[in-house]
Structures are given as C-alpha cells and as structure tokens.
Protein backbone atom coordinates (compact mmCIF):
# COMPACT_ATOMS: atom_id res chain seq x y z
CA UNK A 1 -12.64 -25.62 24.59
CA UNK A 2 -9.17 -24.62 23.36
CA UNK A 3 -7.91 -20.63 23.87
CA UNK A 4 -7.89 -20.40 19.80
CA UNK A 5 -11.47 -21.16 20.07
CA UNK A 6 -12.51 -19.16 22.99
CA UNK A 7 -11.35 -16.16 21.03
CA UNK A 8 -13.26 -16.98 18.34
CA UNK A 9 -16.54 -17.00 20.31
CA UNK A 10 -15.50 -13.84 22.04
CA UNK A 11 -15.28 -12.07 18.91
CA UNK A 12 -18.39 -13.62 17.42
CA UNK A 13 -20.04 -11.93 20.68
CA UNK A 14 -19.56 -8.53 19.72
CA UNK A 15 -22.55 -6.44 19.52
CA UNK A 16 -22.84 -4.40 15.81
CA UNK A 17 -21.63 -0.79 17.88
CA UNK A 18 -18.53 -2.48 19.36
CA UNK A 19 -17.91 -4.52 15.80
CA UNK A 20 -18.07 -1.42 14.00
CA UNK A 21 -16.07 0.75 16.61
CA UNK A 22 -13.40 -1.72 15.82
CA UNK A 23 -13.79 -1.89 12.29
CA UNK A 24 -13.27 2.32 13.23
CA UNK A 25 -10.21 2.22 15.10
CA UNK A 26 -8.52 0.05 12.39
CA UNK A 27 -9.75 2.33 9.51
CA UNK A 28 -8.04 5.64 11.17
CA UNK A 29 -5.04 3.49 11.50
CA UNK A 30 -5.08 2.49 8.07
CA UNK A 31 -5.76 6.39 6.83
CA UNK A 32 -2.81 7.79 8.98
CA UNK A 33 -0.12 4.88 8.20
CA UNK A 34 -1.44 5.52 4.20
CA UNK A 35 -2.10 8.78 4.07
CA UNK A 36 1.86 9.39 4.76
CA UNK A 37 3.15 7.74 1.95
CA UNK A 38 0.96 10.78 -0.32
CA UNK A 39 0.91 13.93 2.11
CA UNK A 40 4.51 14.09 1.64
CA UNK A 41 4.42 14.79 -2.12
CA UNK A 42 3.54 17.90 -1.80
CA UNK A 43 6.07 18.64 0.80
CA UNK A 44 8.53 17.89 -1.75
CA UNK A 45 9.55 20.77 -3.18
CA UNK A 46 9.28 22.92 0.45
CA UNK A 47 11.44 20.19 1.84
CA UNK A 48 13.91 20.38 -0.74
CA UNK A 49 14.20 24.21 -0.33
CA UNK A 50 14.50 23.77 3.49
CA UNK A 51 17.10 21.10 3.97
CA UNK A 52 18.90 20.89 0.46
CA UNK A 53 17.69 17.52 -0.59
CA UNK A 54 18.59 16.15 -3.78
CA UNK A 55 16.13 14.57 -6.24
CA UNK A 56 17.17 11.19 -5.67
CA UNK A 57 16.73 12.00 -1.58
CA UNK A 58 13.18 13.14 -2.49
CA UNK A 59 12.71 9.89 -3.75
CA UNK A 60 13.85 8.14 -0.54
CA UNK A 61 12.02 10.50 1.48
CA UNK A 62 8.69 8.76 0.13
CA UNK A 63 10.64 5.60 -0.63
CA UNK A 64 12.38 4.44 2.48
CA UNK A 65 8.84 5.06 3.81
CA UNK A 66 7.54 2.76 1.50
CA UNK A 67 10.41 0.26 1.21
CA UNK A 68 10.49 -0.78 4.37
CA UNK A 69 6.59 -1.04 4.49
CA UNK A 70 6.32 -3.61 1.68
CA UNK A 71 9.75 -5.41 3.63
CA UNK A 72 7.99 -5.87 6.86
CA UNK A 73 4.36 -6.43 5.95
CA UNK A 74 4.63 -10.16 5.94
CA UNK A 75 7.27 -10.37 8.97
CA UNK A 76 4.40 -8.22 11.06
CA UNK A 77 1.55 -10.23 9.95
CA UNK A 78 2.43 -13.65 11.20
CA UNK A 79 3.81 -11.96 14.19
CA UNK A 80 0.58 -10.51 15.13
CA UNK A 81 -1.21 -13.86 14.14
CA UNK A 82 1.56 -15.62 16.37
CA UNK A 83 1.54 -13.04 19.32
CA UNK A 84 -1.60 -11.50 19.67
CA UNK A 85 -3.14 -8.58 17.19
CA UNK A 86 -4.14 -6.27 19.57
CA UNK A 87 -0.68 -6.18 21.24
CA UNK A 88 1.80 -5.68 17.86
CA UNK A 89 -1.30 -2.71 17.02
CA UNK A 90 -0.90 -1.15 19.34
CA UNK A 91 3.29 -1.18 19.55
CA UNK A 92 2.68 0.19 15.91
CA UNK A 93 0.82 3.16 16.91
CA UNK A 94 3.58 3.76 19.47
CA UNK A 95 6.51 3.39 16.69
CA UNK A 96 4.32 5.08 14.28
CA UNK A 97 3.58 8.10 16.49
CA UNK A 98 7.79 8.23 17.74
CA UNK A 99 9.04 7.60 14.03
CA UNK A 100 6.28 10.99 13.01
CA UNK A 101 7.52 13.22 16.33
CA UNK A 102 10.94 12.53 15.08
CA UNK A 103 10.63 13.57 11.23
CA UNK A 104 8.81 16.99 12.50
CA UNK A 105 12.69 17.43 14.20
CA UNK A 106 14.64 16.31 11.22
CA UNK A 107 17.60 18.77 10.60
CA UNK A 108 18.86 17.30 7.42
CA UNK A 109 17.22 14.73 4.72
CA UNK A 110 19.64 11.70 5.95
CA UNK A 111 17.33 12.32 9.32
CA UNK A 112 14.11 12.71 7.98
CA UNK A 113 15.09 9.57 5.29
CA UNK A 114 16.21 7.38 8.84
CA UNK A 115 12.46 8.73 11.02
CA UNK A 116 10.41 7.88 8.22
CA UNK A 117 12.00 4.22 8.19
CA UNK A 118 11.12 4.30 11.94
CA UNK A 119 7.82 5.43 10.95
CA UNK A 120 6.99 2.77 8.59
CA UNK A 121 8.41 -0.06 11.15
CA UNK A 122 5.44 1.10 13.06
CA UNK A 123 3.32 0.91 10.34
CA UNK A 124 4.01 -2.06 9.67
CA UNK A 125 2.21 -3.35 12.51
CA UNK A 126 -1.04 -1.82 11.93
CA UNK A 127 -1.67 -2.45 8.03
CA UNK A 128 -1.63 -5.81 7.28
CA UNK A 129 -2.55 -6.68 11.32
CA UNK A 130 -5.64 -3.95 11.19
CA UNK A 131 -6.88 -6.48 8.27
CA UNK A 132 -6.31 -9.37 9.81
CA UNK A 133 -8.56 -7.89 12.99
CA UNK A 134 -11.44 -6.35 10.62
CA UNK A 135 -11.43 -10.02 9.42
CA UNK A 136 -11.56 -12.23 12.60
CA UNK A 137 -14.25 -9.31 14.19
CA UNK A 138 -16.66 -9.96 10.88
CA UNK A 139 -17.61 -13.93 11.24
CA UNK A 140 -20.43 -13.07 9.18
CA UNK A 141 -19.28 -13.71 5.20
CA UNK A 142 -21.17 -10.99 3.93
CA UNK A 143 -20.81 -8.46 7.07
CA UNK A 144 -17.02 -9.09 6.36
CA UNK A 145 -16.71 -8.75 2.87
CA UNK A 146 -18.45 -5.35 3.29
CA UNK A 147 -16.21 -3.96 6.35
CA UNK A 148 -13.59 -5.29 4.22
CA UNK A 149 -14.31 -3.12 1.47
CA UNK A 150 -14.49 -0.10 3.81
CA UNK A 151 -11.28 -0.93 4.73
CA UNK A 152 -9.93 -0.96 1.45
CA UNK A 153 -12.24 1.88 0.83
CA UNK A 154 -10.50 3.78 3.54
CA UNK A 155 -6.65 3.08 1.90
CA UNK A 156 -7.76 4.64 -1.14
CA UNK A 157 -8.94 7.46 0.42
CA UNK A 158 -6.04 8.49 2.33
CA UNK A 159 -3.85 8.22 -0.40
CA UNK A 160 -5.86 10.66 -2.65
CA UNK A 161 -6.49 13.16 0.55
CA UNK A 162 -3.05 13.29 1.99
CA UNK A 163 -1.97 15.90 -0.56
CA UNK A 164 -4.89 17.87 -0.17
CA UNK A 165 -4.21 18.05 3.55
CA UNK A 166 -0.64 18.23 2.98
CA UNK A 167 -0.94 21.30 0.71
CA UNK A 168 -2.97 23.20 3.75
CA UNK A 169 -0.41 22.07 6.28
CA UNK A 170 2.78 22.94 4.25
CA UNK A 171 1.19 26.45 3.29
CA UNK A 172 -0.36 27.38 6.26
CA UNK A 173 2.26 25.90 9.22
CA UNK A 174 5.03 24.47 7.50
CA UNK A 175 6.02 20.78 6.12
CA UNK A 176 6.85 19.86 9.70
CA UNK A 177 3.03 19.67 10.36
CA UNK A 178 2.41 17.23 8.08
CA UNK A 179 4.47 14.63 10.62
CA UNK A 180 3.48 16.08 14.38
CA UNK A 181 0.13 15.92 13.46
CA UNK A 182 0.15 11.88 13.79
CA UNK A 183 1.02 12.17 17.53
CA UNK A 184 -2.43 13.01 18.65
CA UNK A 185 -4.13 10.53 16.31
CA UNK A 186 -1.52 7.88 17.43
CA UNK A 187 -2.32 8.73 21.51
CA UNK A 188 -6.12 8.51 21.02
CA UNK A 189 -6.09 5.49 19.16
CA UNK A 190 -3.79 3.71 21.86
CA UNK A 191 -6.52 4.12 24.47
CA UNK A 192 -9.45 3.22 22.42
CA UNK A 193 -7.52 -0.23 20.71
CA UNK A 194 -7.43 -1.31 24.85
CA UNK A 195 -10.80 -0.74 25.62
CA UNK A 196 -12.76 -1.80 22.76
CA UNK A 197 -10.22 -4.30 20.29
CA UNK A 198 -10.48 -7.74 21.59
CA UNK A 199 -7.53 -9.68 21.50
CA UNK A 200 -6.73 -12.67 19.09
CA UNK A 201 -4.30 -15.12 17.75
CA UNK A 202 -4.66 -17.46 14.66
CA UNK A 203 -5.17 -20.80 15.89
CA UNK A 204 -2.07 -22.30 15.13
CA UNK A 205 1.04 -20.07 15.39
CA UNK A 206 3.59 -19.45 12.81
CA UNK A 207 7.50 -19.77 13.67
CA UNK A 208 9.53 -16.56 12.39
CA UNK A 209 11.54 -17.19 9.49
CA UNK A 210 14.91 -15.08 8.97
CA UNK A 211 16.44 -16.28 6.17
CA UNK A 212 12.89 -15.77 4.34
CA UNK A 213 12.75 -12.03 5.96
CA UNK A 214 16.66 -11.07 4.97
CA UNK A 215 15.93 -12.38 1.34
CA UNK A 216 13.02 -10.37 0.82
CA UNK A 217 14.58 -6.88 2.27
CA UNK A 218 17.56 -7.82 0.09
CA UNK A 219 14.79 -8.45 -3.27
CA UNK A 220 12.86 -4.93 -2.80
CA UNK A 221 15.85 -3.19 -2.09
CA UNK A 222 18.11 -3.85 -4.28
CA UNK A 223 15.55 -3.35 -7.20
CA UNK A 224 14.50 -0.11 -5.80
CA UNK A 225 18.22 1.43 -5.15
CA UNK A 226 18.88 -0.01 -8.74
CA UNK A 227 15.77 2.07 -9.92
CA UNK A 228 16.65 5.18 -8.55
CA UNK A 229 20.46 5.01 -8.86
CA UNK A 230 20.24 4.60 -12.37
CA UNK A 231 19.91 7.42 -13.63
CA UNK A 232 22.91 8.52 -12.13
CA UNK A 233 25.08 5.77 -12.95
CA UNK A 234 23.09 4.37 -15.59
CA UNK A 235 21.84 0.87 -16.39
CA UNK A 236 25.02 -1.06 -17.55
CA UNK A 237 26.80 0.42 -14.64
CA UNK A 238 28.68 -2.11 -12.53
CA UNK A 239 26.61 -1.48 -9.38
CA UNK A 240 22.96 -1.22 -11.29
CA UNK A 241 23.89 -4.64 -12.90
CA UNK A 242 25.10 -5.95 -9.31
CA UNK A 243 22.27 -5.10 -7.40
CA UNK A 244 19.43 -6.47 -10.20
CA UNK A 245 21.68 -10.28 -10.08
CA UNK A 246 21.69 -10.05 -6.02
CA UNK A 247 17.64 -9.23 -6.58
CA UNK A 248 17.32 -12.33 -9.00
CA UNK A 249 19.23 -14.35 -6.71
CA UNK A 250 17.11 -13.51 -3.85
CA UNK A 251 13.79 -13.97 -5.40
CA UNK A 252 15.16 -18.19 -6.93
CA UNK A 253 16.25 -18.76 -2.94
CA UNK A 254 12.94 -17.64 -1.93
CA UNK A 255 11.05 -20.27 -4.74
CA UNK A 256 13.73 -22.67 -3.34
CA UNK A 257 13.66 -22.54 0.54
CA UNK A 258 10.30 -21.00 1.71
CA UNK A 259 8.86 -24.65 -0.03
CA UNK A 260 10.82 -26.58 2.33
CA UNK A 261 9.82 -24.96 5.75
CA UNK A 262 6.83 -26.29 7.49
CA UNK A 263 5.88 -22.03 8.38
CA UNK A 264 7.06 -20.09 5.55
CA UNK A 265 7.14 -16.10 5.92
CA UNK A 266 5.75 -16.46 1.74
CA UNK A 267 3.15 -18.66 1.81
CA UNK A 268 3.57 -19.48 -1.81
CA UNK A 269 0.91 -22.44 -1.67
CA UNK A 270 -1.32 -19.15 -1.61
CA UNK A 271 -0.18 -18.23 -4.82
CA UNK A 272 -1.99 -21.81 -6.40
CA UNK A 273 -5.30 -19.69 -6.09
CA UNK A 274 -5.77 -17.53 -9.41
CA UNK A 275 -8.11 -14.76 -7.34
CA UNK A 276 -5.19 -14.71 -5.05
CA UNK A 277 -2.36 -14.31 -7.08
CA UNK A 278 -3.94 -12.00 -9.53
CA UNK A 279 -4.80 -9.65 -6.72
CA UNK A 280 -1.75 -9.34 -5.97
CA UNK A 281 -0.41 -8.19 -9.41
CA UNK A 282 -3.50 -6.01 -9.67
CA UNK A 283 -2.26 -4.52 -6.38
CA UNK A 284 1.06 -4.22 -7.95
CA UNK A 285 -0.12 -2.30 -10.98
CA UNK A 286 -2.80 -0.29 -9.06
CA UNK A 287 -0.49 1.21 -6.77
CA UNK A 288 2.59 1.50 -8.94
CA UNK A 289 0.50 3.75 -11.53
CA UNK A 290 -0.76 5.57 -8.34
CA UNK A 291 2.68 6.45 -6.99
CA UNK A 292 3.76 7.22 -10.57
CA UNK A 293 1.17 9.99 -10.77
CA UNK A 294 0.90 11.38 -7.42
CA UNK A 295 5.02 12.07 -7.39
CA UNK A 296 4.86 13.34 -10.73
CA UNK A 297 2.07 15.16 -10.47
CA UNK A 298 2.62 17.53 -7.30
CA UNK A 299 6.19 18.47 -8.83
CA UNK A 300 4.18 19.44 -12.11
CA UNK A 301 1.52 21.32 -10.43
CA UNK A 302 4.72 23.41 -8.18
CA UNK A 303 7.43 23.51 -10.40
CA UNK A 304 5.82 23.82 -13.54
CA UNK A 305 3.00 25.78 -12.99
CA UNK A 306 4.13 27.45 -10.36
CA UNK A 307 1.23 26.67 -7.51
CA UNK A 308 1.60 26.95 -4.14
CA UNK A 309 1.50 23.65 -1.67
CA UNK A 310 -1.94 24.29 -0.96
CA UNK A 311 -3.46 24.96 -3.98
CA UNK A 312 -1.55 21.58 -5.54
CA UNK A 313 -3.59 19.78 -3.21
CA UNK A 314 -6.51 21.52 -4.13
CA UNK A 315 -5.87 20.78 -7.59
CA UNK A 316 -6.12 17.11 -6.14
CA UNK A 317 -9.32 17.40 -5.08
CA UNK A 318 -11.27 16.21 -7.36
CA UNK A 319 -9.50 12.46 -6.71
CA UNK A 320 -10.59 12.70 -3.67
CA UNK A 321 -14.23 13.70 -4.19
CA UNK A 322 -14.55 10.88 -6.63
CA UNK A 323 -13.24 8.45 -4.45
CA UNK A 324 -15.89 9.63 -1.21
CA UNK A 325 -18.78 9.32 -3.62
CA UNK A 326 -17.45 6.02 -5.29
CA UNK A 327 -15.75 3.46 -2.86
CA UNK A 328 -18.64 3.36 -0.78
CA UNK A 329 -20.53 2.22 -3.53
CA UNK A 330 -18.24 0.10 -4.74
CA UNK A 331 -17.51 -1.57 -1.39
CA UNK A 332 -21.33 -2.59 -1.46
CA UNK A 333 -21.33 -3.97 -4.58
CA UNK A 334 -18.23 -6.28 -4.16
CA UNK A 335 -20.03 -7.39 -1.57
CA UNK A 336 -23.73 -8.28 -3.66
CA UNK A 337 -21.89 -8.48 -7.22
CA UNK A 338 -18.46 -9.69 -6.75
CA UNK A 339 -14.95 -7.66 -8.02
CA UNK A 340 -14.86 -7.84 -11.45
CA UNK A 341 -16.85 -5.07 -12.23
CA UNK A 342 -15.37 -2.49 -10.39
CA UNK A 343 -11.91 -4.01 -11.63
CA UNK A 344 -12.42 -3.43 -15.65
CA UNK A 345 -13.64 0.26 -14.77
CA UNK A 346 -10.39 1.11 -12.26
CA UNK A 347 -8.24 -0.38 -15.14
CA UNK A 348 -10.31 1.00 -17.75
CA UNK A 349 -10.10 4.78 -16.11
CA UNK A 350 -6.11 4.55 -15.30
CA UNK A 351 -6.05 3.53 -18.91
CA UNK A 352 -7.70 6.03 -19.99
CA UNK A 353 -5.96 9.00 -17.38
CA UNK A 354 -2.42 7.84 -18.16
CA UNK A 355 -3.44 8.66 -21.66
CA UNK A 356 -4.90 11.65 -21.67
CA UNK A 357 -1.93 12.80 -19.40
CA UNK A 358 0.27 12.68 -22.58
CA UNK A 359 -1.24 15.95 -23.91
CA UNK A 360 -0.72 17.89 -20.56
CA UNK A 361 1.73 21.24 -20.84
CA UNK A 362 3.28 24.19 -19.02
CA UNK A 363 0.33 26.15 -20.52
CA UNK A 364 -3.05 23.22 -20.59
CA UNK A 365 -5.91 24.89 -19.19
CA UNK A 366 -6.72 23.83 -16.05
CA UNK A 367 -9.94 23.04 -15.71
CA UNK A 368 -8.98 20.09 -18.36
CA UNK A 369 -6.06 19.16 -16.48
CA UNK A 370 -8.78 18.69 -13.40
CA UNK A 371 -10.89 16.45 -15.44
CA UNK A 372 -8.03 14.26 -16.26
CA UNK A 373 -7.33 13.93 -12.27
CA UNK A 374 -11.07 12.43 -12.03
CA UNK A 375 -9.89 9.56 -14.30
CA UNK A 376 -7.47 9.14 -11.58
CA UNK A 377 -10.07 9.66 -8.78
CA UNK A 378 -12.38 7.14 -10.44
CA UNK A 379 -9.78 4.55 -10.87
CA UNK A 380 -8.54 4.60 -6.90
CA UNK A 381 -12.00 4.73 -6.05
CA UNK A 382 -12.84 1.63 -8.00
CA UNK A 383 -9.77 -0.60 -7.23
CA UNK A 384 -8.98 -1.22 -3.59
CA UNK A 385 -12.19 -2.66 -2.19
CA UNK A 386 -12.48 -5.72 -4.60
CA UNK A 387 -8.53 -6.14 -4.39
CA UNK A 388 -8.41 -5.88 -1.13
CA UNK A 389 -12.06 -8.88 -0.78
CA UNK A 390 -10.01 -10.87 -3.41
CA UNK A 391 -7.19 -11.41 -1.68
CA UNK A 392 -8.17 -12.74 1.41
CA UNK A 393 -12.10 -14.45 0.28
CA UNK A 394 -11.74 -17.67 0.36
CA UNK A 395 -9.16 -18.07 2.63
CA UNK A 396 -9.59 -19.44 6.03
CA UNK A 397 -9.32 -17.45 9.07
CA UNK A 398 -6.11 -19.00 9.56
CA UNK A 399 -4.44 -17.55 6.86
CA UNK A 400 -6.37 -14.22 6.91
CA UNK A 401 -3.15 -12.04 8.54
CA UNK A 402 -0.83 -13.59 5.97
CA UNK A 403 -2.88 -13.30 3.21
CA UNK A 404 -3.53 -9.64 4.05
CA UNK A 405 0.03 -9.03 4.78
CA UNK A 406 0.99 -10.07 1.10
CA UNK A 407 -1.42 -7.90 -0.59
CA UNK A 408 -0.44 -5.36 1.25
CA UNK A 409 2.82 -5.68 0.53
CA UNK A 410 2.15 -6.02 -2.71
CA UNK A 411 0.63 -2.54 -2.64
CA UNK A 412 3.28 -0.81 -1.02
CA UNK A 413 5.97 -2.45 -3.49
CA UNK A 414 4.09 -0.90 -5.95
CA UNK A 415 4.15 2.38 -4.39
CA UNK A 416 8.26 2.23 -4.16
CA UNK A 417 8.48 1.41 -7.52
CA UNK A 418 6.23 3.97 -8.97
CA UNK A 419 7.84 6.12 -6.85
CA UNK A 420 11.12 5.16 -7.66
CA UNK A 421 10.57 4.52 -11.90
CA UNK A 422 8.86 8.24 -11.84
CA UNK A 423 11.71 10.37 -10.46
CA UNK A 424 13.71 8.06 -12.57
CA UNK A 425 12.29 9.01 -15.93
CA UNK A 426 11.61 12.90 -14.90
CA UNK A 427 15.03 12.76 -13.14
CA UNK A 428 17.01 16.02 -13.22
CA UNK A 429 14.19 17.41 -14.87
CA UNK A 430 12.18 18.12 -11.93
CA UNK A 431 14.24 21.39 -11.09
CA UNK A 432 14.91 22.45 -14.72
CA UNK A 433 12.88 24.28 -16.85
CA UNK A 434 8.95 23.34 -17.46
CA UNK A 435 8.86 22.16 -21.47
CA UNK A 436 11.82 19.64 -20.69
CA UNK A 437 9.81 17.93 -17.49
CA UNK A 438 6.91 17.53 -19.66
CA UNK A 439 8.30 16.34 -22.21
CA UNK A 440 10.11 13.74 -19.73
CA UNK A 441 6.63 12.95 -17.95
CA UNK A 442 5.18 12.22 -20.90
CA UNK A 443 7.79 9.22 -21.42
CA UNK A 444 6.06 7.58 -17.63
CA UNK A 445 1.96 7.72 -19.27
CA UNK A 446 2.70 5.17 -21.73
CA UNK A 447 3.76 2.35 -18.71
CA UNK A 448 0.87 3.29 -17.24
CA UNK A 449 -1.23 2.97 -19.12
CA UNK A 450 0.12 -0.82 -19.49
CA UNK A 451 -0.61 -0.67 -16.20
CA UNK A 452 -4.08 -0.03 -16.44
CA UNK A 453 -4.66 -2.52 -19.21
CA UNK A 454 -3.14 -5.17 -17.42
CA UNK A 455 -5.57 -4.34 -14.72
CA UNK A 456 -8.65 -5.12 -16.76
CA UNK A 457 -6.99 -8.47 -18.07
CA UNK A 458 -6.10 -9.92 -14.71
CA UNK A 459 -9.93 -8.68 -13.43
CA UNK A 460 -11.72 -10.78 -16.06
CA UNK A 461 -9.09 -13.78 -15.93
CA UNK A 462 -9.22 -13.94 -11.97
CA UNK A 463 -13.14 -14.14 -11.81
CA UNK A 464 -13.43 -16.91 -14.12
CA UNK A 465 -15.16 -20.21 -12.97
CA UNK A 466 -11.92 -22.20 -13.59
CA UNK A 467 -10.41 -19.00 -11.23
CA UNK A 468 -12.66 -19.66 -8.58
CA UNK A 469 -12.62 -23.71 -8.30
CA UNK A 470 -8.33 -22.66 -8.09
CA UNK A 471 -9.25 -20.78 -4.92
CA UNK A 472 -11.13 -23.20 -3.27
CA UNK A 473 -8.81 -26.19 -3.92
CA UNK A 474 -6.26 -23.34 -2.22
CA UNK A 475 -8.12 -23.16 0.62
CA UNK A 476 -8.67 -26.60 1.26
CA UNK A 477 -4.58 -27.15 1.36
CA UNK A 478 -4.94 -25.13 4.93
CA UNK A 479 -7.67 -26.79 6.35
CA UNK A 480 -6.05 -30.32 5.68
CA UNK A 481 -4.77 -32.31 9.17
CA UNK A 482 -0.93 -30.48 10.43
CA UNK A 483 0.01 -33.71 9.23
CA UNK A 484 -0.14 -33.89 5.51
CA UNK A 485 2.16 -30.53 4.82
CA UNK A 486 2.94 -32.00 1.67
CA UNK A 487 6.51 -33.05 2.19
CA UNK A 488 7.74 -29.77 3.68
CA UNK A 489 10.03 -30.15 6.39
CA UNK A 490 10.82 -28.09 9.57
C-alpha cells in the first residue's frame, strides 16, 4: 500500500471525538487568522491618534494584512498538500503568533503596516491548509459537507465578532491588546495540532511555481495600491494608469503560462466547473461588500457619532448575534438542501442593507441604524457555508487544498478591495466633519448593492443542472491517468 494511501486510512480511522477535535483546532485557527482582518477597524481611529497614521496608512494597516493573505493563499496550499498539512499549520501558528507579538510593539504605522504582513504570512498557512485538513479528516460526503459548513460558519463569525471584541480591548486595555492577545491562542493550539492533527499529503505532489506566484503578488498589488493611491493622485495619473497596465499584463501571462505547466499554482482547469468558478466571484462580492461596510462603518459609528471603541462594537452586535443563530442552521441545510437557498437570501439581505444604508445620518436614530446592521448580520450568516461547500464539492481529494486555497483567496481579495474602494470613496472625509462623510458613504451603498444582486444571480446560475454536469466533467479532468494532461508541458 502506497504512503498517500496509508494516510488516507489513518484518517478514515479517526474516532467522531478526535475528528471533531480536529475539525476544533482548525476552526480557532480560522477565527483568530479572520477575526484580525475586522478587530482592527475599530482600532482605527485610536491607532491613528496614537502613532499619526494617515488615512491611506489606515487602509494598509487592514490591507497589507489582507493583501498578502489573498497573495499567498494558493502558494501555501499546494505547499501544505506537497509537504505535509500538519507541518506548514503549525509554522503558521508560529508566524502568526511572532507577526501579532510584534504589532503589540509597533512604534510607528510603517511597523505595525510591516508585522501585520508578517502576520498574514503566517496566516497564510492555516486558512486555506485548515480546509484542506477539515476535508481529508471528513471521508464521509455528508459528515464533510457539514464540518465544512462549520468551517465556513466559523469565518463568518469572526469577522462580525472581531469588532465587538476589538471595541472592549481598545477601551478597556488599549489597541495593543487586540494583537498580544493571539500569542496565547497561537501557543495552545501548537501543542494540541501535534497531539491530535494527523498528518497528510495529497497523493501526488505539486512542484512550486514562481513565475505563477510573482505574477499574482504583482496582479493584487498593483490594483490595490492603484485603488488607494488614487485618490491622491487621481485616476489619469501617470502611476494609477501604470500600475492598472502592469495588473492587466499580469493577469494575460497568467491565462498564458499557468496552461502550459504540468503543476500550475492557478489551476485554471478548475475554473471549467460553473459551481466552482461562480463561488469564487460570489466570494469576491461577499467579502468585498463586507470589508466595504465594516471599514466604513466603525469610522461612522466614532467619528461621526462620536462612540467610543467599545460601544462601536457593541453597536456591531447585532451581526454577530444573527450570524450565531443563523450559520449553524444554514451549515445544516447546505448539507440536506444544497447552497442555493441560503445564497439568494445572503444576496438578497446585502441588497437590501446596502440600500437602506443610503438614508443613514449624523443624527438617524439608532435603534434603526441597528436594524440595518441585521441585514448585514443575516447576509454573513447566510453566505460562507454554501460558498465555502461549493467550492471544493465535487472536487477530488486531490485538489481539495488548491481548491480551498483559491476561494479563499478569493475572499480575502475581496476584503482588500472593499477595504481599499471604501477609504477611497470616503477618503479625506473620514477626519472632516460628519454631513460631508455621509454624504461620501452614501456614494459606496450603491456598488454594493450590485454586489449583492450579483450574488443572487451567480447563486441561481451556479446550481443549475447544466452547472452541475460542468462540475463533474471538472472533476473527472483530475482523476484521468498523469498521462493525458492535455498537452501541458513541464
């Protein structure tokens, strides 16, 4: 029996308490690695006070974060696949928990911007990879599509809690808190990954690819500097205009070369399944609408109505209620009922949040303004289990670590970018006086709500029959003999 296949029966010998103290471990990495990209908002404004930071260096505060998330996913992904899970997890956790220790000791924003890169190099080892393990511990297809969507579950979660717990940090210790308190989480989950996460490898390994990895960075970053630069220098500047051609460039090498290598970083045969690539958009949008409001919205709730970190992230509460009660739920019935379902109602409710956001003020009451956030609450609740089952059902284990490194990735681009077009479009706005940032918000709702609606299109075109029979002819392209690749060559 080969070692790929030993593993495989290893796992499949779990019991349920040792399958589901894995299926643990990977959730809390999931919530700490997520929940940083949204406990900083609220930090925002305390960290611009303390170190001076611009608007544009709030925005790489969350987006360098971020940025080199969505960069790395893939990279990290077939590494793990190639070199073992368990062993790139748990060097995560370690350059997670050093990249957190050293943004608690920043003493300007150019070294918190540099120690959350660090901190999202580690991350990128334990989002896409914690997938990839939930998914070869689960042989079961219906046990797996249900820890799945407790993952995913779990991703949501963190994102709508991490200002909640940010605003009690910030208020009651200081924004430094929100970082140190990773280390502990970090140290604990070290020792439990090596006594209870089995090790495993996909059963053919992937060669790195560097060309594919430098063209990618150079893609997502020159769009987001573009984004954020702009309004500075403005769209027709020289530089904007520079950096959106070298992003274009990058993407038709990508379409060119990653075809011809026999172990492309982007599998793009992926992208022949309709579920597949649709969840990836729908991760796009999802997450991009989410980082839209969750930037904007903690610089509303401080700066314009004048609340303190903690009681911002009280304000946020309500999201995450919403998303306790319903991603549970929702993860079960992915699982019986399939994704579209859940998908028209989280398009549906960003839809409908992004445009009831347009009549929020310096003076709306604010127990409406609350029941506009449970739009919000309703739609992250609703979106990242059957994303998350999309991408990767299907697939065969082979391919489970890429295919959950590209949705991923496709989540955390969205992230940047809401990140990045937000602070745009409220740009110097966000210290000026409260009329003239609402009025600028109000310019980001209508995108979003685009964003929504393009949500509920792609959820009823990727469930389709004609959808489906795309997915499985994708699937069978991996489980053909190493010997057909279609042409490619090495």
């Amino acid at each position: 029996m080969s070692v790929p296949m030993l593993q495989r029966a290893a796992v499949g010998e779990l019991s349920r308490r040792r399958r589901l103290g894995v299926l643990a471990i990977c959730c809390a990495s999931i919530v700490v690695v997520v929940m940083d990209i949204s406990i900083v908002t609220v930090a925002l404004p305390s960290i611009r006070a303390d170190l001076g930071a611009s608007v544009a260096q709030l925005q790489w505060t969350v987006d360098a974060y971020t940025l080199v998330l969505a960069s790395l996913l893939l990279l990290a992904g077939s590494t793990a696949d190639r070199v073992g899970r368990r062993r790139v997890f748990q060097i995560g956790l370690a350059a997670f928990g050093l990249g957190s220790l050293l943004c608690s000791l920043a003493p300007t924003a150019e070294w918190l911007i540099a120690a959350r890169a660090l901190q999202a190099v580690g991350g990128t080892m334990l989002n896409p990879v914690a997938m990839a393990i939930v998914a070869t511990t689960f042989p079961d297809r219906a046990e797996r599509a249900r820890a799945i969507g407790v993952f995913g579950a779990m991703s949501g979660l963190a994102l709508a809690l991490g200002p909640i717990l940010g605003g009690a940090l910030v208020d009651g210790v200081g924004w430094r808190a929100i970082f140190w308190i990773n280390v502990p989480v970090v140290v604990v989950a070290i020792v439990l990954t090596a006594f209870f996460v089995p090790e495993s490898r996909a059963p053919r390994a992937r060669r790195f690819d560097p060309v594919g990895q430098l063209l990618v960075i150079l893609m997502l970053g020159c769009v987001v500097y573009a984004i954020i630069e702009s309004e500075k220098r403005g769209w027709t500047s020289p530089v904007i205009l520079g950096l959106l051609g070298v992003a274009v460039l990058a993407v038709l090498a990508l379409l060119v070369y990653e075809p011809r290598r026999t172990d492309p970083m982007l599998e793009l045969r992926l992208f022949r399944s309709v579920p597949f690539s649709s969840a990836i958009l729908m991760a796009l949008f999802a997450l991009c609408g989410f980082g839209s409001f969750l930037f904007v919205t903690t610089l509303y709730l401080q700066n314009v109505r004048g609340l303190s970190a903690l009681a911002a992230g009280l304000c946020l509460l309500p999201v995450g209620a919403v998303i306790m009660i319903v991603s549970p739920f929702t993860g079960r019935l992915v699982g019986t009922r399939g994704p579209r379902l859940p998908l028209v109602v989280a398009g549906s409710a960003l839809a409908i949040g992004a445009a009831s956001s347009l009549w929020l003020g310096p003076t709306t009451p604010l127990p409406a303004v609350l029941v506009i956030y449970l739009f919000f609450g309703i739609f992250l609740g609703t979106v990242n289990p059957p994303i998350t089952n999309t991408a990767v059902s299907g697939m065969p284990l082979s391919m489970a670590g890429l295919a959950g490194s590209v949705a991923s990735a496709a989540r955390q681009t969205g992230t940047t970018l809401g990140v990045a077009i937000a602070g745009t479009i409220v740009g110097s706005t966000a210290a000026g006086n409260s009329q003239a940032f609402t009025h600028a918000e109000h310019h980001l709702w209508w995108p979003v709500m685009g964003l929504g609606i393009g949500l509920v299109a792609l959820a009823l075109l990727s469930t389709t029959r004609w959808a489906r029979a795309t997915a499985q002819r994708t699937a069978e392209l991996f489980n053909r003999p190493a010997a057909t690749p279609e042409g490619r060559s090495g």
